[in-house]
Protein backbone atom coordinates (compact mmCIF):
# COMPACT_ATOMS: atom_id res chain seq x y z
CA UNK A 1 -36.84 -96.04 131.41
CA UNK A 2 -37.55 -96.22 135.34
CA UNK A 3 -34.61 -98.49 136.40
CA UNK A 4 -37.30 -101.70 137.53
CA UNK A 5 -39.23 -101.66 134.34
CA UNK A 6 -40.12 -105.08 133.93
CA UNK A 7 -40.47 -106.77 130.84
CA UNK A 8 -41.69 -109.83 129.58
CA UNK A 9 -40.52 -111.68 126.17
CA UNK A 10 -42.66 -114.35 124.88
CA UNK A 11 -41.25 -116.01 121.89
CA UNK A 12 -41.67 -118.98 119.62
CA UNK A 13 -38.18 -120.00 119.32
CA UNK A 14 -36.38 -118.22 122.60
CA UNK A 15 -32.86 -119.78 121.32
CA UNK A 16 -32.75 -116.12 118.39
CA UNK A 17 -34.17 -113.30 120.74
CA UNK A 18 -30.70 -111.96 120.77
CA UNK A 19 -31.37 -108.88 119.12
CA UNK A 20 -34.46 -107.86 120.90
CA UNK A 21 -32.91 -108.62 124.21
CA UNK A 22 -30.30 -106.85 123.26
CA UNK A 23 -32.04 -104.02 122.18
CA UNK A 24 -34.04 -103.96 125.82
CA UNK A 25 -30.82 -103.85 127.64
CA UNK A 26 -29.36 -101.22 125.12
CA UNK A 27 -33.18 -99.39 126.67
CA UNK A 28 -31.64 -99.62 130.03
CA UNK A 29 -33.96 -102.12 130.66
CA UNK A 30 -32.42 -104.98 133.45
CA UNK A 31 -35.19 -107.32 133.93
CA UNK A 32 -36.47 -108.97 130.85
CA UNK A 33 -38.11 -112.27 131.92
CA UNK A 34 -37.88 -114.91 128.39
CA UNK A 35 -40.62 -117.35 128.04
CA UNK A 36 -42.11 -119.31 125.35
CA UNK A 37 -45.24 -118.88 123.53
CA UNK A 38 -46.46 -122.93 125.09
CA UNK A 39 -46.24 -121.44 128.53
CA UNK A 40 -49.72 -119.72 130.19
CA UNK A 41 -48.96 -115.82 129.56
CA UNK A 42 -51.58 -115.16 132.45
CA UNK A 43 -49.58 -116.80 134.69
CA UNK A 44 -45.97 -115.57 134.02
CA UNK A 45 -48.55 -112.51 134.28
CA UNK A 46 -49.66 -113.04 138.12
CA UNK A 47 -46.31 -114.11 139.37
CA UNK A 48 -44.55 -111.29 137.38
CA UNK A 49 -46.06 -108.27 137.13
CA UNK A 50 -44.48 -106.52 134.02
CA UNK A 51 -44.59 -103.02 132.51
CA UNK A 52 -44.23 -104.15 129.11
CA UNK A 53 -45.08 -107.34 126.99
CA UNK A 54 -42.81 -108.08 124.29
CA UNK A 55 -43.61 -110.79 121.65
CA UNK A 56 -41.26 -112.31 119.09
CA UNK A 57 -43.13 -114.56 117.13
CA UNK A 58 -43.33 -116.00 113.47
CA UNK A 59 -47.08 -116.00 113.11
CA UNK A 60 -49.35 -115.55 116.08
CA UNK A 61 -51.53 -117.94 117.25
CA UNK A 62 -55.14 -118.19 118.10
CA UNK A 63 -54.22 -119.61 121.29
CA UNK A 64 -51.83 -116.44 121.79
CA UNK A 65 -54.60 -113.89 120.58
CA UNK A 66 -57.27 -115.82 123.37
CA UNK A 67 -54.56 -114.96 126.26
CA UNK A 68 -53.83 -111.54 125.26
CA UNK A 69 -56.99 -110.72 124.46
CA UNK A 70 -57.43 -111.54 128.52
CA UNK A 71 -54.57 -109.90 129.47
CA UNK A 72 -56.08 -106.46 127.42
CA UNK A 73 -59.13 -107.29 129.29
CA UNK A 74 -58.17 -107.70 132.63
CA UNK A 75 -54.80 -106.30 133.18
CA UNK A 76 -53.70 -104.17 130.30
CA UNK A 77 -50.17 -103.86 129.38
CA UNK A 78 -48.45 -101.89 126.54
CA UNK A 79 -47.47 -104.98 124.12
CA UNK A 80 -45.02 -104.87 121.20
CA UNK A 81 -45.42 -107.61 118.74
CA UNK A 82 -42.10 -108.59 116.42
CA UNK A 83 -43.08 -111.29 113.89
CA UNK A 84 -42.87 -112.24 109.87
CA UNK A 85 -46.48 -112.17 109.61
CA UNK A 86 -47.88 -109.45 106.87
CA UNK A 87 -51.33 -110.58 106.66
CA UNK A 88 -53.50 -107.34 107.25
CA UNK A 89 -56.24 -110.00 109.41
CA UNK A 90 -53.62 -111.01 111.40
CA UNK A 91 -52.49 -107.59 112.16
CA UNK A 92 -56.08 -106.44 112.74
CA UNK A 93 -56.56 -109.55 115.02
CA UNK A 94 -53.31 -108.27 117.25
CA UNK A 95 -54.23 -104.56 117.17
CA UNK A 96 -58.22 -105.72 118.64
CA UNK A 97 -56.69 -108.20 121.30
CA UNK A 98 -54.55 -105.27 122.40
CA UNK A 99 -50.98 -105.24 120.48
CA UNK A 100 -49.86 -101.69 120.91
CA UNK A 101 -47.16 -102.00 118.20
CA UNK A 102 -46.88 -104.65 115.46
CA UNK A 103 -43.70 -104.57 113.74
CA UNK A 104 -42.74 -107.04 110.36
CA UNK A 105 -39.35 -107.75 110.44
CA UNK A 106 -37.37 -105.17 112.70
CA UNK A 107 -35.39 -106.92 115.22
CA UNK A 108 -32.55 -104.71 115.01
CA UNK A 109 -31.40 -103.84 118.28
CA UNK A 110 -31.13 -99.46 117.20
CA UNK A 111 -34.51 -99.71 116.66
CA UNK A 112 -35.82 -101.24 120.01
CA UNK A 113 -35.94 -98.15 122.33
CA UNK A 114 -37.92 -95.89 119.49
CA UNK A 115 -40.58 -99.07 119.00
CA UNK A 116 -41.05 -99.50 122.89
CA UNK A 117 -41.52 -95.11 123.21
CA UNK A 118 -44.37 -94.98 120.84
CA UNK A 119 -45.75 -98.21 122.32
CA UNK A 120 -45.78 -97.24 125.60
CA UNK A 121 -47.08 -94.06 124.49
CA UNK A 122 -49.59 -95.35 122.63
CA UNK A 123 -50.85 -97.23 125.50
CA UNK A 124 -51.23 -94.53 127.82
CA UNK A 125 -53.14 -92.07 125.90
CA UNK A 126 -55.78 -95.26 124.83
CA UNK A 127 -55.68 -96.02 128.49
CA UNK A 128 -56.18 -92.75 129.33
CA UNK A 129 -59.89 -92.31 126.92
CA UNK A 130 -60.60 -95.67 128.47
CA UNK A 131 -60.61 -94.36 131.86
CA UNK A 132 -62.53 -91.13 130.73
CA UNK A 133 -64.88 -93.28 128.52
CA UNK A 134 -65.78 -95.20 131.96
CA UNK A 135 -66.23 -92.17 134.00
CA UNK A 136 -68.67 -90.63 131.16
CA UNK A 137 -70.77 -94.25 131.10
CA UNK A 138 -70.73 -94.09 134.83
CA UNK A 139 -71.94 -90.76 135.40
CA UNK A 140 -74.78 -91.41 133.12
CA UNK A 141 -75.97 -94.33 133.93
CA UNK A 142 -75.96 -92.40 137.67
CA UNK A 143 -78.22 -89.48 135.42
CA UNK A 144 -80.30 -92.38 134.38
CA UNK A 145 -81.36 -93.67 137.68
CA UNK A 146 -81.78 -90.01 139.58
CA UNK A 147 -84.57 -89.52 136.42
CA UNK A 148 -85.98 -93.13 136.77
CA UNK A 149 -86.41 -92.37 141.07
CA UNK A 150 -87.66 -88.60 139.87
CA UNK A 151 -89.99 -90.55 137.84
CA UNK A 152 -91.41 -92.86 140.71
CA UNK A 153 -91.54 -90.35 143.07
CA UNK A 154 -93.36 -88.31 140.85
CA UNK A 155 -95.91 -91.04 139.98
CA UNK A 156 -96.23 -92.60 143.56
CA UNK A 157 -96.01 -89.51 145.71
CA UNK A 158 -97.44 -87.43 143.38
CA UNK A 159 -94.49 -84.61 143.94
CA UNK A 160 -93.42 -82.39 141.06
CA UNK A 161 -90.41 -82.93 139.43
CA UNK A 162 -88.74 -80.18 141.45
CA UNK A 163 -89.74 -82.11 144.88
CA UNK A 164 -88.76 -85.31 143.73
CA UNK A 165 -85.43 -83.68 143.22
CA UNK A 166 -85.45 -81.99 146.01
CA UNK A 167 -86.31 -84.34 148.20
CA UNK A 168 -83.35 -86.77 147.58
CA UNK A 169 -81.16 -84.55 147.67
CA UNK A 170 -82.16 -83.36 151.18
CA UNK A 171 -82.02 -87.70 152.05
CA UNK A 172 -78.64 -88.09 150.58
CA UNK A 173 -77.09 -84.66 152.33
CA UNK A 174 -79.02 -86.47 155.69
CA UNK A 175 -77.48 -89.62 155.23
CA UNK A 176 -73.99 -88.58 154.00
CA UNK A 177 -74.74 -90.38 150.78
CA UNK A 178 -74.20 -89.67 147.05
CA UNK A 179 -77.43 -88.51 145.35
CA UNK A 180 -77.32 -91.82 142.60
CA UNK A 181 -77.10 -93.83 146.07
CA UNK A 182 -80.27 -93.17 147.46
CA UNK A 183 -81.49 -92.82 143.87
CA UNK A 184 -80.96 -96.51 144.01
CA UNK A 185 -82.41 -97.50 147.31
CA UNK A 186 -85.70 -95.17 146.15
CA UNK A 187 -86.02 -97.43 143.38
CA UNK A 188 -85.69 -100.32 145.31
CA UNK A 189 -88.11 -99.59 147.79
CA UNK A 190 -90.73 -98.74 145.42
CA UNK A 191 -90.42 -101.47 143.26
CA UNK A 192 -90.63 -103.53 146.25
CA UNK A 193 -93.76 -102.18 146.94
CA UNK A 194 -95.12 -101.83 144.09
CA UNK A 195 -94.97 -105.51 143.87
C-alpha cells in the first residue's frame, strides 16, 4: 500500500472495529478515518477523499445502499463490506450499489490485507471496462451524428455520400475542429433552417 492510502470505516457500532482496524494498520495503512453508519457518507466523502471504503456493519441499510449507490455513481471507490448478513438480496443489493467485496463474518485481522488486494483489484479492472465502455458509446454516438449530417447534406445539398463526407472533413481540417464537431453544428444549422 502507497504510504497515504486513505481509508474510510463506516460502522454500526464503532466501539468493536478493533480487528478491522487492526487489520488496516497490520496493511500498512496509517490513516483510517472511523465514522458511523448515522453520519452523511457523501460528506465524510468531500472533506476526505479516501482510496478505500470500508464498512462494518450488521445488516445494511436502505439508507446506506441510497448513499453508496451515489458514491458508485459519482465518485467510485473500491468498498469492502464486513457484516452478519447472509441474505443472497442483500448481497445482490451491495454488489449493484457498488460493494467490491462482501464478506460474512471475517473480521480477523490475517485476513484484512488479502480482502482489501482482491477488492481493490476488483475495482480497477470494472473501472477500467467502464472507462472503455464510455469511450465505445462515445465514439458511436460521434458515428451516429457524422451519418445523420451525411444524411442532410445529402438530402439538402443534394451531394453524394462521398461529398457530404468530404466536405466536412475539409470544414473541420479548416476550422481545426473534430469531424463529430462540425457534424453537430451541420445539423444544427439545417434543422434551423429547415424550420
Amino acid at each position: 500500500m502507497k504510504s497515504d492510502f486513505k481509508v474510510l470505516l463506516v460502522s454500526d457500532d464503532i466501539a468493536n472495529t478493533g480487528p478491522i482496524e487492526e487489520g488496516l494498520r497490520a496493511s500498512g495503512i496509517n490513516q483510517v478515518k472511523i465514522i458511523s453508519t448515522e453520519s452523511n457518507v457523501l460528506s465524510e466523502l468531500n472533506e476526505l477523499p479516501v482510496d478505500l471504503i470500508v464498512l462494518d456493519v450488521k445488516k445494511p441499510s436502505i439508507l446506506l445502499f441510497e448513499q453508496f449507490a451515489i458514491v458508485h455513481e459519482f465518485c467510485p471507490r473500491p468498498v469492502v463490506c464486513f457484516s452478519d448478513e447472509r441474505d443472497s438480496l442483500v448481497i445482490a443489493k451491495s454488489v449493484k450499489v457498488g460493494v467490491t467485496a462482501y464478506i460474512v463474518d471475517g473480521k480477523d485481522a490475517n485476513r484484512i490485507r488479502p480482502i482489501i488486494d482482491v477488492a481493490m483489484a476488483r475495482f480497477n479492472e470494472c473501472f477500467a471496462v467502464r472507462k472503455e465502455l464510455a469511450q465505445v458509446k462515445d465514439k458511436l454516438s460521434e458515428r451516429a451524428i457524422i451519418e445523420k449530417a451525411k444524411g442532410l447534406l445529402i438530402e439538402h445539398k443534394k451531394m453524394t455520400e462521398d461529398q457530404a463526407y468530404q466536405t466536412m472533413r475539409k470544414m473541420a481540417m479548416d476550422q481545426g475542429k473534430k469531424i463529430s464537431i462540425v457534424a453537430h453544428e451541420i445539423c444544427d444549422v439545417i434543422e434551423v433552417l429547415s424550420v
